[in-house]
Every structure is written in structure tokens, then in C-alpha cells.
Protein backbone atom coordinates (compact mmCIF):
# COMPACT_ATOMS: atom_id res chain seq x y z
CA UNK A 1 29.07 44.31 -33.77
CA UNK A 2 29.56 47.90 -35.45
CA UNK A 3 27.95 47.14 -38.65
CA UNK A 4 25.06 44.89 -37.01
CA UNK A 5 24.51 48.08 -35.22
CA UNK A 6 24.24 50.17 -38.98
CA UNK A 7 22.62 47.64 -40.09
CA UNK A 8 20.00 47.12 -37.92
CA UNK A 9 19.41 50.87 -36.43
CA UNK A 10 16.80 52.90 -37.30
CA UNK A 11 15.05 56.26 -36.29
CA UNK A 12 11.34 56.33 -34.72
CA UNK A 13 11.28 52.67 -33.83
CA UNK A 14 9.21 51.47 -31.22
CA UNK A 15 9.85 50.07 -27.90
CA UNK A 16 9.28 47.02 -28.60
CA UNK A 17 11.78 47.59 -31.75
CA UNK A 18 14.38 48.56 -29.76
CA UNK A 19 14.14 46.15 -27.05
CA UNK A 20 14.17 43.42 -29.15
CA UNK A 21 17.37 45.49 -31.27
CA UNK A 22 18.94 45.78 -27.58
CA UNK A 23 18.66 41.93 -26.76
CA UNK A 24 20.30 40.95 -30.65
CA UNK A 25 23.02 42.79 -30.34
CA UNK A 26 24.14 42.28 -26.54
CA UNK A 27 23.38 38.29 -27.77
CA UNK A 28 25.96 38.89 -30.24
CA UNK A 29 28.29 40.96 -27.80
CA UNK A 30 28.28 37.75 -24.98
CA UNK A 31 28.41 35.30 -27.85
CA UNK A 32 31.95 37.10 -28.39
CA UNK A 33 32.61 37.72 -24.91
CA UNK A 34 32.43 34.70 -22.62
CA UNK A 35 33.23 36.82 -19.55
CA UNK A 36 29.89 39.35 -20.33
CA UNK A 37 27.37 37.53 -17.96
CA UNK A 38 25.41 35.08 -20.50
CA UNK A 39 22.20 37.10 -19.86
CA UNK A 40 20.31 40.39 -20.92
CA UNK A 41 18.43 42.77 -18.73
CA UNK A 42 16.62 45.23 -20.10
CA UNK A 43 15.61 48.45 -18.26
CA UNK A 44 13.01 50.88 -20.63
CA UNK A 45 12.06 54.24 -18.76
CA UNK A 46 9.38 56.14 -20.15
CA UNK A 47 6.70 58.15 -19.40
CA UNK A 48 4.58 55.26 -18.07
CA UNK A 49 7.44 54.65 -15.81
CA UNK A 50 10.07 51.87 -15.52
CA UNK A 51 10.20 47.99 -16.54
CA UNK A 52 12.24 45.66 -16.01
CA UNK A 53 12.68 42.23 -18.45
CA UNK A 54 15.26 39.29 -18.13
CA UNK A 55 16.43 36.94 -20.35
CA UNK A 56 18.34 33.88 -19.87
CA UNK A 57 20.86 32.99 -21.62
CA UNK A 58 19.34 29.95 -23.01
CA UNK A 59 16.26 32.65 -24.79
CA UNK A 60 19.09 34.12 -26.66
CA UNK A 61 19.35 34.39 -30.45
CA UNK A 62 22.54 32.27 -31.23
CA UNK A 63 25.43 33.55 -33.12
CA UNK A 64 27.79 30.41 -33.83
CA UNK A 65 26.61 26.66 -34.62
CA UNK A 66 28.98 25.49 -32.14
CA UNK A 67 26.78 27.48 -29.16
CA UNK A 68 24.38 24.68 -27.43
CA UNK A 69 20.90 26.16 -27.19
């Protein structure tokens, strides 16, 4: 997960960047992890305020061919 995180980071990248960054690499994280939940939740605070976004498990990037969509 360390060097998807290298690979993939970068400075001044949007929200929507980074949200999208978030929800890869926690998708990789609980494809390693069966114990991690199955599902991301994303929280952005900014000035606007806060949001709130969930994703199911089955909305998740997959990681191994042997993971059923």
C-alpha cells in the first residue's frame, strides 16, 4: 500500500483528486484486510463546510481476480 501511496500522491490536487485517491487506496487496504469493514466513508471539511459520501463495498475498485464484484 506504501508505494501505491508514492505512486499515486501528489501536491495541489483537487478534492475530487483526493477523494477518489482516498477511496483506491482504502479499496486496496480492505481488499488486504478482510476484518476492515468492506466499505469507504469519506468525510471532506472545507471551507464550504462538511460532506459526507459512502461507498459500498460492491462500488469498489477491485484488487484480486478472485474478489466477486
Amino acid at each position: 500500500m506504501n508505494g501505491l501511496l508514492d505512486h499515486e500522491w501528489k501536491e495541489g490536487i483537487s478534492q475530487e483528486e483526493a477523494k477518489k485517491f482516498v477511496v483506491k487506496v482504502v479499496s486496496l487496504a480492505i481488499a488486504r484486510d478482510g476484518a476492515s469493514g468492506g466499505v469507504v466513508r469519506t468525510v471532506p471539511i472545507n471551507a464550504d463546510g462538511v460532506s459526507r459520501k459512502f461507498y459500498p463495498g460492491d462500488k469498489l475498485p477491485l484488487w484480486h481476480e478472485e474478489l466477486e464484484p
